[in-house]
PDB file of N, CA and C in Angstrom:
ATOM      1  N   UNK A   1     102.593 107.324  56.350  1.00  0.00           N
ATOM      2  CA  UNK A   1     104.036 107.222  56.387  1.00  0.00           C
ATOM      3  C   UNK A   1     104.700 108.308  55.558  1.00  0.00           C
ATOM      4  N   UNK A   2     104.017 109.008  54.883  1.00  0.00           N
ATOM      5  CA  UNK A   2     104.396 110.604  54.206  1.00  0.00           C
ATOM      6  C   UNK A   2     104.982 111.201  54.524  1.00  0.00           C
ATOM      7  N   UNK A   3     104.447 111.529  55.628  1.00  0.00           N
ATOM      8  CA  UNK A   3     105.302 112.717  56.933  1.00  0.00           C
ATOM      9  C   UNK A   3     106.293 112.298  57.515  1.00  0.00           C
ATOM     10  N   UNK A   4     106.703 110.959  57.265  1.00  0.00           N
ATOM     11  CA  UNK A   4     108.299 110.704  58.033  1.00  0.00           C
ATOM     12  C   UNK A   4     109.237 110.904  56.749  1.00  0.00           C
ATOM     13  N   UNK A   5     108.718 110.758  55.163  1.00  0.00           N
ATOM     14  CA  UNK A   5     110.058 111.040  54.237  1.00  0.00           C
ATOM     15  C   UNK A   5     110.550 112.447  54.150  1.00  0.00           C
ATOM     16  N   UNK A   6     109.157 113.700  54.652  1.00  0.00           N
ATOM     17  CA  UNK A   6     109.629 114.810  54.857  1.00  0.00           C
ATOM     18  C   UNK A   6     110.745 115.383  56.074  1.00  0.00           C
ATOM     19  N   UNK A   7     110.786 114.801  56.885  1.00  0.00           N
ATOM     20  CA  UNK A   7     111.647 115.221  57.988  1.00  0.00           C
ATOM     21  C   UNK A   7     112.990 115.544  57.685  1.00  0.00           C
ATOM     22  N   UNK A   8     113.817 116.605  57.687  1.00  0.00           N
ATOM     23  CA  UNK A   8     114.574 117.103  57.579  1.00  0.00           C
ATOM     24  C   UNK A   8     115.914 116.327  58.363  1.00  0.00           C
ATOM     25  N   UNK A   9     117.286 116.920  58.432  1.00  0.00           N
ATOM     26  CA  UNK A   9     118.036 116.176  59.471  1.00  0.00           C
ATOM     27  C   UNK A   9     117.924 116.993  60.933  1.00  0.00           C
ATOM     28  N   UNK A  10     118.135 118.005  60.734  1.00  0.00           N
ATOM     29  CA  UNK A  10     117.677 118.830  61.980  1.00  0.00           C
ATOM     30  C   UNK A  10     116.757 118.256  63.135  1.00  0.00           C
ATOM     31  N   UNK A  11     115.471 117.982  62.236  1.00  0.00           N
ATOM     32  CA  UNK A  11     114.208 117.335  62.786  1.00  0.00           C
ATOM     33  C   UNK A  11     114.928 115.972  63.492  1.00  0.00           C
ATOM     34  N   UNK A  12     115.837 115.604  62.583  1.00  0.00           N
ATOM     35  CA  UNK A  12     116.066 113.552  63.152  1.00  0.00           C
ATOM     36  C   UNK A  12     116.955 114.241  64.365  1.00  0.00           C
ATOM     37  N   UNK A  13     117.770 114.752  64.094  1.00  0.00           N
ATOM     38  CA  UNK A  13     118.862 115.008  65.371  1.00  0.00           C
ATOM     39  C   UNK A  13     118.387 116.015  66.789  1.00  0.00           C
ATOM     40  N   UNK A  14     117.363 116.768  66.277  1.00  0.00           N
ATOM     41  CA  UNK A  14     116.214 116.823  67.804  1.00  0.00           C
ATOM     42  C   UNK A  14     115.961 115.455  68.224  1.00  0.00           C
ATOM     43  N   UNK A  15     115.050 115.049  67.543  1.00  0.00           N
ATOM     44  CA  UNK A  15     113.893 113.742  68.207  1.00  0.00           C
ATOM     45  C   UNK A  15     115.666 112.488  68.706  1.00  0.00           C
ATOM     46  N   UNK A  16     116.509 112.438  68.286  1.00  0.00           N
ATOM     47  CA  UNK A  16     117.447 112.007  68.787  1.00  0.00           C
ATOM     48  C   UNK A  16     117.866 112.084  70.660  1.00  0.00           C
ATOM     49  N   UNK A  17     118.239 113.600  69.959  1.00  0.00           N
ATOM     50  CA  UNK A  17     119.083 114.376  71.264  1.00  0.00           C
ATOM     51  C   UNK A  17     117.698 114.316  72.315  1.00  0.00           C
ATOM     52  N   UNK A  18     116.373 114.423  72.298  1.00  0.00           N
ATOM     53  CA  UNK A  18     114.972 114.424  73.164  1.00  0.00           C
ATOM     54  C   UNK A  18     114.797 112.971  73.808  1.00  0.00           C
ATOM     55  N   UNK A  19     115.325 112.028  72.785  1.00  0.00           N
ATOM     56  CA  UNK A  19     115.206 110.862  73.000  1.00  0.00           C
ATOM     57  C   UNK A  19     116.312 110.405  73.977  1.00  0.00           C
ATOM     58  N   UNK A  20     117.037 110.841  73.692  1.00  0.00           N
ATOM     59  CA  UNK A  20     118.485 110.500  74.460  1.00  0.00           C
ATOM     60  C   UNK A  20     118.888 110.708  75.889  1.00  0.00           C
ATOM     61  N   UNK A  21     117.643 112.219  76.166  1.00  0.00           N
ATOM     62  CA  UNK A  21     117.797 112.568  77.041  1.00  0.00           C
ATOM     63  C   UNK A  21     116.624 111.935  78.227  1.00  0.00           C
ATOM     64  N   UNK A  22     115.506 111.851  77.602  1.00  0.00           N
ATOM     65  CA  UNK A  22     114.504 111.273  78.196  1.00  0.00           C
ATOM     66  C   UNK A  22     115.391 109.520  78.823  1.00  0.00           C
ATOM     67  N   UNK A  23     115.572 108.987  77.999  1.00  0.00           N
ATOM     68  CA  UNK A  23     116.505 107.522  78.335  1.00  0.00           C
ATOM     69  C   UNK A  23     117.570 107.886  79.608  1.00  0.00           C
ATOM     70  N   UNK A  24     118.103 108.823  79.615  1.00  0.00           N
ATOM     71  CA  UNK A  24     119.327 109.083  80.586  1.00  0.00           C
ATOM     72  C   UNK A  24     118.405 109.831  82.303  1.00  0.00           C
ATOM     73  N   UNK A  25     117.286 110.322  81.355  1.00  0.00           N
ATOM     74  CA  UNK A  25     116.550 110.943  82.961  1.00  0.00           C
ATOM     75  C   UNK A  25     116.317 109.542  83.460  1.00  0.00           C
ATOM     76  N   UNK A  26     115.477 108.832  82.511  1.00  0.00           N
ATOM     77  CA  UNK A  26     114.921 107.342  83.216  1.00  0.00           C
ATOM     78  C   UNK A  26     115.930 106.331  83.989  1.00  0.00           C
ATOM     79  N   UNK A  27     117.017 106.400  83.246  1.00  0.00           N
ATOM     80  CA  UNK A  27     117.893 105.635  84.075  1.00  0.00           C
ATOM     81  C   UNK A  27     118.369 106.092  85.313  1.00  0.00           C
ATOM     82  N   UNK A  28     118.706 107.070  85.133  1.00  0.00           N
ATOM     83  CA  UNK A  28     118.973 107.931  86.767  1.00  0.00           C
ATOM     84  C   UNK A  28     117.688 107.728  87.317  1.00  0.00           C
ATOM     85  N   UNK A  29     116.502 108.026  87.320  1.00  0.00           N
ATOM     86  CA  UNK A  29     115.267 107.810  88.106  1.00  0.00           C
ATOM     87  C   UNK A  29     115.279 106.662  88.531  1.00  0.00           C
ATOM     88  N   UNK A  30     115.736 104.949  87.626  1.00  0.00           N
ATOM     89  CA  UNK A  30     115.771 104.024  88.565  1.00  0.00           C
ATOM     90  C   UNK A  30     116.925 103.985  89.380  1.00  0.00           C
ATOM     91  N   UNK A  31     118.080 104.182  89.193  1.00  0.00           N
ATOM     92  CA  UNK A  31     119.251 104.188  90.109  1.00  0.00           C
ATOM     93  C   UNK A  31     118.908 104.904  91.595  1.00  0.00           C
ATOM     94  N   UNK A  32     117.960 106.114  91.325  1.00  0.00           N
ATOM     95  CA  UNK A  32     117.872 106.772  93.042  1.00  0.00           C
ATOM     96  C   UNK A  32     116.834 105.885  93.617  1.00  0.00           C
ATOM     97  N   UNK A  33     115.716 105.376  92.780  1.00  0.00           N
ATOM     98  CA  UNK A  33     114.900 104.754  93.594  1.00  0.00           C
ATOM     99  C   UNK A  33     115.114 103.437  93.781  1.00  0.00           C
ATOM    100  N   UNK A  34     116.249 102.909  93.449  1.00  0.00           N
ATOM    101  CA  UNK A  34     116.645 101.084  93.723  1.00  0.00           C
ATOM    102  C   UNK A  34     117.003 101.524  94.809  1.00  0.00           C
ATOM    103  N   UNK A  35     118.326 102.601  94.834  1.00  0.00           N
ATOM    104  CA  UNK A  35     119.526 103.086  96.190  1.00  0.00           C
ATOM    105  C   UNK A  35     118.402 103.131  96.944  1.00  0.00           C
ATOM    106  N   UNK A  36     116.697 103.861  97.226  1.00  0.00           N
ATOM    107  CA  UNK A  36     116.402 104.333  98.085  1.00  0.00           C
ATOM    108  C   UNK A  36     115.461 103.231  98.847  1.00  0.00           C
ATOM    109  N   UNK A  37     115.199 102.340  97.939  1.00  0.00           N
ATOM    110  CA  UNK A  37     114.244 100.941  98.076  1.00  0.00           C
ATOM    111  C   UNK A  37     115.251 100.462  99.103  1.00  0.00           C
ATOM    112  N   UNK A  38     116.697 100.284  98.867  1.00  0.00           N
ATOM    113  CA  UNK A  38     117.220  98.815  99.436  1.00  0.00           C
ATOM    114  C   UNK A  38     117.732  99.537 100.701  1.00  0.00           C
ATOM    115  N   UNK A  39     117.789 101.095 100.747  1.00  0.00           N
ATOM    116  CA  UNK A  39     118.270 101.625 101.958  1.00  0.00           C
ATOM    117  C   UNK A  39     116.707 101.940 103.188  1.00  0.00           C
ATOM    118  N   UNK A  40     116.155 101.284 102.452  1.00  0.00           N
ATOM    119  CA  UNK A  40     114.463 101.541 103.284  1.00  0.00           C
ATOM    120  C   UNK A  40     114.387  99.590 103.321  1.00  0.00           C
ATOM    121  N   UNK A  41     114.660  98.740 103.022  1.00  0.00           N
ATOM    122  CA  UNK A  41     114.539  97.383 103.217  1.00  0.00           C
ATOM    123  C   UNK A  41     115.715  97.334 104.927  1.00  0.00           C
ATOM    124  N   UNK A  42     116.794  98.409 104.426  1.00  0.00           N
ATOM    125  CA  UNK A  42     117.684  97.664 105.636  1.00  0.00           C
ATOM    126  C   UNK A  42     117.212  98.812 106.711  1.00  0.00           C
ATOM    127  N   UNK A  43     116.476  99.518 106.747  1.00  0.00           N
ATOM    128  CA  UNK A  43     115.735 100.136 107.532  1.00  0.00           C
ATOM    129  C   UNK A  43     114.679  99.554 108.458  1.00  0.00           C
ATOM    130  N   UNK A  44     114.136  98.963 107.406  1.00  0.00           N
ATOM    131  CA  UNK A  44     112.797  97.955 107.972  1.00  0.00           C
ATOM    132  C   UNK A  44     113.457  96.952 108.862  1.00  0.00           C
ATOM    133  N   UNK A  45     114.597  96.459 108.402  1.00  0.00           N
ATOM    134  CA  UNK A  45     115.170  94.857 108.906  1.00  0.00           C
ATOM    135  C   UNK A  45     115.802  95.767 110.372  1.00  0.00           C
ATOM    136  N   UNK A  46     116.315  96.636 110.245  1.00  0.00           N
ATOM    137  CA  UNK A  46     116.829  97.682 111.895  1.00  0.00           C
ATOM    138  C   UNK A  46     115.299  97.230 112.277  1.00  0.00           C
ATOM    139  N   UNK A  47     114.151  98.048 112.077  1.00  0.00           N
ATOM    140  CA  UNK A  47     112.996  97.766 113.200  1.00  0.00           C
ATOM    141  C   UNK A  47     113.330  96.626 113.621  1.00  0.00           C
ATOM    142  N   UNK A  48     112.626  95.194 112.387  1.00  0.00           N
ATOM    143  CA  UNK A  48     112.753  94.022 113.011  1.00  0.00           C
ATOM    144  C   UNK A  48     113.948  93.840 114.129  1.00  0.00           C
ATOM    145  N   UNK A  49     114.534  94.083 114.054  1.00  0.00           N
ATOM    146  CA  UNK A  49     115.942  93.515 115.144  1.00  0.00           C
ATOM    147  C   UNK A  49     115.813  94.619 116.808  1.00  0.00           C
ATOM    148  N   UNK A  50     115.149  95.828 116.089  1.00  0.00           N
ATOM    149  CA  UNK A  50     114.707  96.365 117.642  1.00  0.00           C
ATOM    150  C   UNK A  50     113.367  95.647 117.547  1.00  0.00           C
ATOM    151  N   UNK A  51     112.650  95.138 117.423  1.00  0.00           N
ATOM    152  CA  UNK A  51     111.559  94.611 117.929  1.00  0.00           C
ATOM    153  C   UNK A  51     112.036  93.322 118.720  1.00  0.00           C
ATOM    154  N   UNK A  52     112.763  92.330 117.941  1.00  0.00           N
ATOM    155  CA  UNK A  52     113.260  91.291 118.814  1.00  0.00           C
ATOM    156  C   UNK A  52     114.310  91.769 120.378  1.00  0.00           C
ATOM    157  N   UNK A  53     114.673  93.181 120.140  1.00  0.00           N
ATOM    158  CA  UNK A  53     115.211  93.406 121.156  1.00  0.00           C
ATOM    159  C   UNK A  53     114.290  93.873 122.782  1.00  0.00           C
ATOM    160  N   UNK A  54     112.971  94.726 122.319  1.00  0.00           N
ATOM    161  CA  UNK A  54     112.312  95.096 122.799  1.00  0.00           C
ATOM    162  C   UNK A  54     111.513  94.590 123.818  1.00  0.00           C
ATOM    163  N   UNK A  55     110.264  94.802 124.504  1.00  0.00           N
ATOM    164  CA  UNK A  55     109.156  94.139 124.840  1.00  0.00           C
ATOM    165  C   UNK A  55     108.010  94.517 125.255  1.00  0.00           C
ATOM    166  N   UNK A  56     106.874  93.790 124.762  1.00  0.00           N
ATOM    167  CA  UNK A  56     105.479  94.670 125.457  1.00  0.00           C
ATOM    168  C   UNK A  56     105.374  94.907 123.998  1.00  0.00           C
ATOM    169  N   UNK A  57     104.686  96.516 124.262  1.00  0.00           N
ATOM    170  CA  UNK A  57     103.982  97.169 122.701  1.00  0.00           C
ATOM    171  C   UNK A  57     104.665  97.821 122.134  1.00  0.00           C
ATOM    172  N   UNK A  58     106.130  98.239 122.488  1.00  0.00           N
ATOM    173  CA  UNK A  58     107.264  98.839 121.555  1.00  0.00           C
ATOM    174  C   UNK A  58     107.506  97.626 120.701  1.00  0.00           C
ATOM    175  N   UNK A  59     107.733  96.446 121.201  1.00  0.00           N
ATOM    176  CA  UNK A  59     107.982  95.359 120.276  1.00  0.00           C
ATOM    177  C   UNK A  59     107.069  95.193 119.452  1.00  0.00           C
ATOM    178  N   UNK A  60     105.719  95.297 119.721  1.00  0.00           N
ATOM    179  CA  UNK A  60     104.677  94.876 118.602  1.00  0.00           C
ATOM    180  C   UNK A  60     104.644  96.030 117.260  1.00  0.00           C
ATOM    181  N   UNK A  61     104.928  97.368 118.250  1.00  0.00           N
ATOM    182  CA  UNK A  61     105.040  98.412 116.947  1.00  0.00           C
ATOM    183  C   UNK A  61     106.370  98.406 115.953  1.00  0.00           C
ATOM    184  N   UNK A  62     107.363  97.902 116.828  1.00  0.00           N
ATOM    185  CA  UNK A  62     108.752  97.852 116.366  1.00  0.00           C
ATOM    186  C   UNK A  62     108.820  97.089 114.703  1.00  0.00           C
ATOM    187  N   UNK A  63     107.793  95.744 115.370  1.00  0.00           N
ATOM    188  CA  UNK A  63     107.573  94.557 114.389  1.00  0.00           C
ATOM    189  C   UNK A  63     106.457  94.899 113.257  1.00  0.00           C
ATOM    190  N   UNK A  64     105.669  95.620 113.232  1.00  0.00           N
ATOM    191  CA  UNK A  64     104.551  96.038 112.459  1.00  0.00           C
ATOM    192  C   UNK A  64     105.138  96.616 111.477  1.00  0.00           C
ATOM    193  N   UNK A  65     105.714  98.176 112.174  1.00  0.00           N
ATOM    194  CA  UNK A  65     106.104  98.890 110.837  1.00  0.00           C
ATOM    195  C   UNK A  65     107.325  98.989 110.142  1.00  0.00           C
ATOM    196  N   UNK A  66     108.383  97.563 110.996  1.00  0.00           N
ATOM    197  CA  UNK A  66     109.340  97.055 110.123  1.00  0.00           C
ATOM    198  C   UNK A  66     108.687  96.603 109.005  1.00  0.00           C
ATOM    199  N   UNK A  67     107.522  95.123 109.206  1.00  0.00           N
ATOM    200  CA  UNK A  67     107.317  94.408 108.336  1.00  0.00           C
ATOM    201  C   UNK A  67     106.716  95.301 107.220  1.00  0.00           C
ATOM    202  N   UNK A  68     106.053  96.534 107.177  1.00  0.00           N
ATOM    203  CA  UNK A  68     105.534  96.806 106.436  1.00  0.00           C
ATOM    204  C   UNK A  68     106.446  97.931 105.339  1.00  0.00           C
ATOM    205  N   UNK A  69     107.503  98.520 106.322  1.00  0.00           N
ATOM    206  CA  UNK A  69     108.123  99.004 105.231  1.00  0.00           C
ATOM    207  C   UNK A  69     109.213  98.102 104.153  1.00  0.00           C
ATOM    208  N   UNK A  70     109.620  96.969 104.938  1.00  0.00           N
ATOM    209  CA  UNK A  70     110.419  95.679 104.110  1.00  0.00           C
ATOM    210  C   UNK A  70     109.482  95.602 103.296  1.00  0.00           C
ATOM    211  N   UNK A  71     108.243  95.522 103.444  1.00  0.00           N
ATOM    212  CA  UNK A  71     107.343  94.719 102.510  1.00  0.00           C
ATOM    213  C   UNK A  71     107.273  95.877 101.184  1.00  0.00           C
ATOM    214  N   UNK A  72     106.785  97.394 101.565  1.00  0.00           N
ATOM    215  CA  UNK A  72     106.762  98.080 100.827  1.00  0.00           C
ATOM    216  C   UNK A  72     107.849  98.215  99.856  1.00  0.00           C
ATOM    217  N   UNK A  73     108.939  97.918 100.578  1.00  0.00           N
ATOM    218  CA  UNK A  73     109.910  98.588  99.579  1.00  0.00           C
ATOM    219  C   UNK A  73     110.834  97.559  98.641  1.00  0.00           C
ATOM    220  N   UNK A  74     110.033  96.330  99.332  1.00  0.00           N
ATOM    221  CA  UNK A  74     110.598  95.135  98.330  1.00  0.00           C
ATOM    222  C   UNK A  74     109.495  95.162  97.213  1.00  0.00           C
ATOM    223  N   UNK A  75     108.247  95.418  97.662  1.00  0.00           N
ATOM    224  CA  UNK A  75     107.039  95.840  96.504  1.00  0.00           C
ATOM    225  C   UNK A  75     108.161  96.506  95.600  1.00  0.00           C
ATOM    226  N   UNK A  76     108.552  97.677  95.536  1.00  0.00           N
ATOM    227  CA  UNK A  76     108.896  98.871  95.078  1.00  0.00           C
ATOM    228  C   UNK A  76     109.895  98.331  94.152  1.00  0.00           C
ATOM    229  N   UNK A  77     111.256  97.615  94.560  1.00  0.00           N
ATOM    230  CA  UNK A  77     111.917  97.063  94.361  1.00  0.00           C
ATOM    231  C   UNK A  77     111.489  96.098  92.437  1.00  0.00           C
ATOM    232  N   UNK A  78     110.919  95.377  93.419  1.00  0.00           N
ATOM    233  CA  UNK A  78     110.336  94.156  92.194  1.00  0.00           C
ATOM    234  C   UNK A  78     109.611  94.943  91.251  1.00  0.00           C
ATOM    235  N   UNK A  79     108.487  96.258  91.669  1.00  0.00           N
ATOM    236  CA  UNK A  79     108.140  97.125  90.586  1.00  0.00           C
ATOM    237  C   UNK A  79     109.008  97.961  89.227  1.00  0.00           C
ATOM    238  N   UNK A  80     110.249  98.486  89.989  1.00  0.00           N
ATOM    239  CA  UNK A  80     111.596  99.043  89.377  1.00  0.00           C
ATOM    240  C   UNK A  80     111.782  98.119  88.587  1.00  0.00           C
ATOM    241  N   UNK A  81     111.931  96.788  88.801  1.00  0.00           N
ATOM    242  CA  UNK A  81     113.078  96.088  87.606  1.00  0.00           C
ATOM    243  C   UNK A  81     111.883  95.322  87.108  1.00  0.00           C
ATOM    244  N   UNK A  82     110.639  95.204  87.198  1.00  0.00           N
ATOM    245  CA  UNK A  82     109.960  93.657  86.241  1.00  0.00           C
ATOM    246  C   UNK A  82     109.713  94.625  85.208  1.00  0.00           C
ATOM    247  N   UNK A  83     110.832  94.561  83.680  1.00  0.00           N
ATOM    248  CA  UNK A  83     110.239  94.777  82.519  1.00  0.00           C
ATOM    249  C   UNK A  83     110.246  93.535  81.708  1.00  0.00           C
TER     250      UNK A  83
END
């Protein structure tokens, strides 16, 4: 604990301003990837609704890789915010 009574103010008001900035990248990093999660959920839910519109094997593909990108990006979703 030595080396922290030496630190100068200079030193505190870097590790501040580094700190400050790292916090403000992170928050912007979750804001684009929530926006991009929930605009890829209502993406997925468009397939689903052309799949119910569809028929045959457009519907089955329609329905597949809806469910899987809803699924992915509600994964994604719940990953972003569980702290």
């Amino acid at each position: 604990m030595g080396d922290t009574d030496d630190l100068t103010e200079r030193q505190v008001r870097a590790a501040v301003r580094e700190g400050t900035v790292d916090a403000g990248r992170s928050l912007l990093s979750l804001v684009v990837w929530t926006v991009l999660a929930a605009f890829a959920v209502l993406v997925g839910l468009q397939l689903l609704q052309f799949a119910l519109a569809a028929s045959g094997v457009a519907a089955a593909g329609f329905a597949g890789v809806g469910t899987v990108v809803v699924g992915c990006s509600l994964y994604l979703l719940s990953d972003l915010h569980r702290r």
